[in-house]
Protein backbone atom coordinates (compact mmCIF):
# COMPACT_ATOMS: atom_id res chain seq x y z
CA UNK A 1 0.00 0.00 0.00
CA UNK A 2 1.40 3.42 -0.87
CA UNK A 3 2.22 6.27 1.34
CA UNK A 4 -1.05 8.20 0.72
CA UNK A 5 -3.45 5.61 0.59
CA UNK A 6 -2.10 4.43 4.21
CA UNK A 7 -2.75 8.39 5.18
CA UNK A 8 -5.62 8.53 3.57
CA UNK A 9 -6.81 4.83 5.22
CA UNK A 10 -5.70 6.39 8.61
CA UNK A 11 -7.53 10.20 8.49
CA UNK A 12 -10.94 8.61 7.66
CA UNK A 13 -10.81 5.91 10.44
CA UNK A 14 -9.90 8.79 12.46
CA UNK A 15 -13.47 10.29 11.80
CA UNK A 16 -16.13 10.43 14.14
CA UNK A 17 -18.30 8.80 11.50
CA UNK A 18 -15.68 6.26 9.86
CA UNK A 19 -14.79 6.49 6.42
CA UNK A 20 -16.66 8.78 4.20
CA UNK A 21 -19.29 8.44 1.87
CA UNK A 22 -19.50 10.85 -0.90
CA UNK A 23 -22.75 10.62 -3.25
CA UNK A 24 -22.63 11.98 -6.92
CA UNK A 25 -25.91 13.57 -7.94
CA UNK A 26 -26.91 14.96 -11.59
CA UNK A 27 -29.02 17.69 -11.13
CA UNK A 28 -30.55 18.49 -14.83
CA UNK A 29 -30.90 22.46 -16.33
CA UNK A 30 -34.61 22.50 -15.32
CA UNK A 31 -34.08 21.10 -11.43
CA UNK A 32 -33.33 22.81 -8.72
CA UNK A 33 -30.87 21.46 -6.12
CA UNK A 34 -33.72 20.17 -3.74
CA UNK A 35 -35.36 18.59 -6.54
CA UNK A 36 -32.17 17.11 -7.88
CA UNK A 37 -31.63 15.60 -4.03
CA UNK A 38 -35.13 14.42 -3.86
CA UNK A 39 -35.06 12.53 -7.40
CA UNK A 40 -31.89 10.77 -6.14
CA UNK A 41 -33.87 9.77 -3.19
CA UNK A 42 -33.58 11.07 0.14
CA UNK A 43 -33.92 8.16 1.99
CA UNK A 44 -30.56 7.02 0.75
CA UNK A 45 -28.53 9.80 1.80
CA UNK A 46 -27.20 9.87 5.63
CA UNK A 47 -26.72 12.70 7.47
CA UNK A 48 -22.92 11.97 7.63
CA UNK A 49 -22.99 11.59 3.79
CA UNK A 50 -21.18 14.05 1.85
CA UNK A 51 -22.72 15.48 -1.57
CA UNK A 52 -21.26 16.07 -5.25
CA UNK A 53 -23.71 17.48 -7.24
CA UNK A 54 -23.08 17.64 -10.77
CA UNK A 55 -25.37 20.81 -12.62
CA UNK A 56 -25.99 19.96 -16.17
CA UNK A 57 -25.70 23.32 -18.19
CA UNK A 58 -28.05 23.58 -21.45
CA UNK A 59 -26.34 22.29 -24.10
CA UNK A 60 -27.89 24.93 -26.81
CA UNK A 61 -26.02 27.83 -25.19
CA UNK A 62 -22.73 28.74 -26.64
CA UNK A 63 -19.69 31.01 -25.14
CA UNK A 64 -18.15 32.96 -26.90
CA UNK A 65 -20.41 34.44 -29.67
């Protein structure tokens, strides 16, 4: 095992909560961040969870001119 993954092993036993848990979530243009959270289901998300939400921009709008 290397270096950083022993660290890394070591910091989240070290948490009150044991290792973290990080959900992904796609929250679509038209959703807000509640609804986004609720269509993932709520019930499956722990308080000690941690959250990535991913915000899908609209695909028809272009930078730059």
């Amino acid at each position: 095992m290397s270096n950083i993954k022993r660290r890394l092993a070591a910091l989240e036993m070290a948490s009150p909560h044991g290792p973290a848990i990080w959900r992904r979530i796609i929250q679509h243009s038209d959703q807000t961040e509640d609804e986004a959270i609720a269509a993932y289901g709520r019930d499956r998300i722990a308080p000690s969870d941690r959250l990535i939400i991913r915000k899908i921009v609209d695909h028809t709008v272009q930078l730059g001119g």
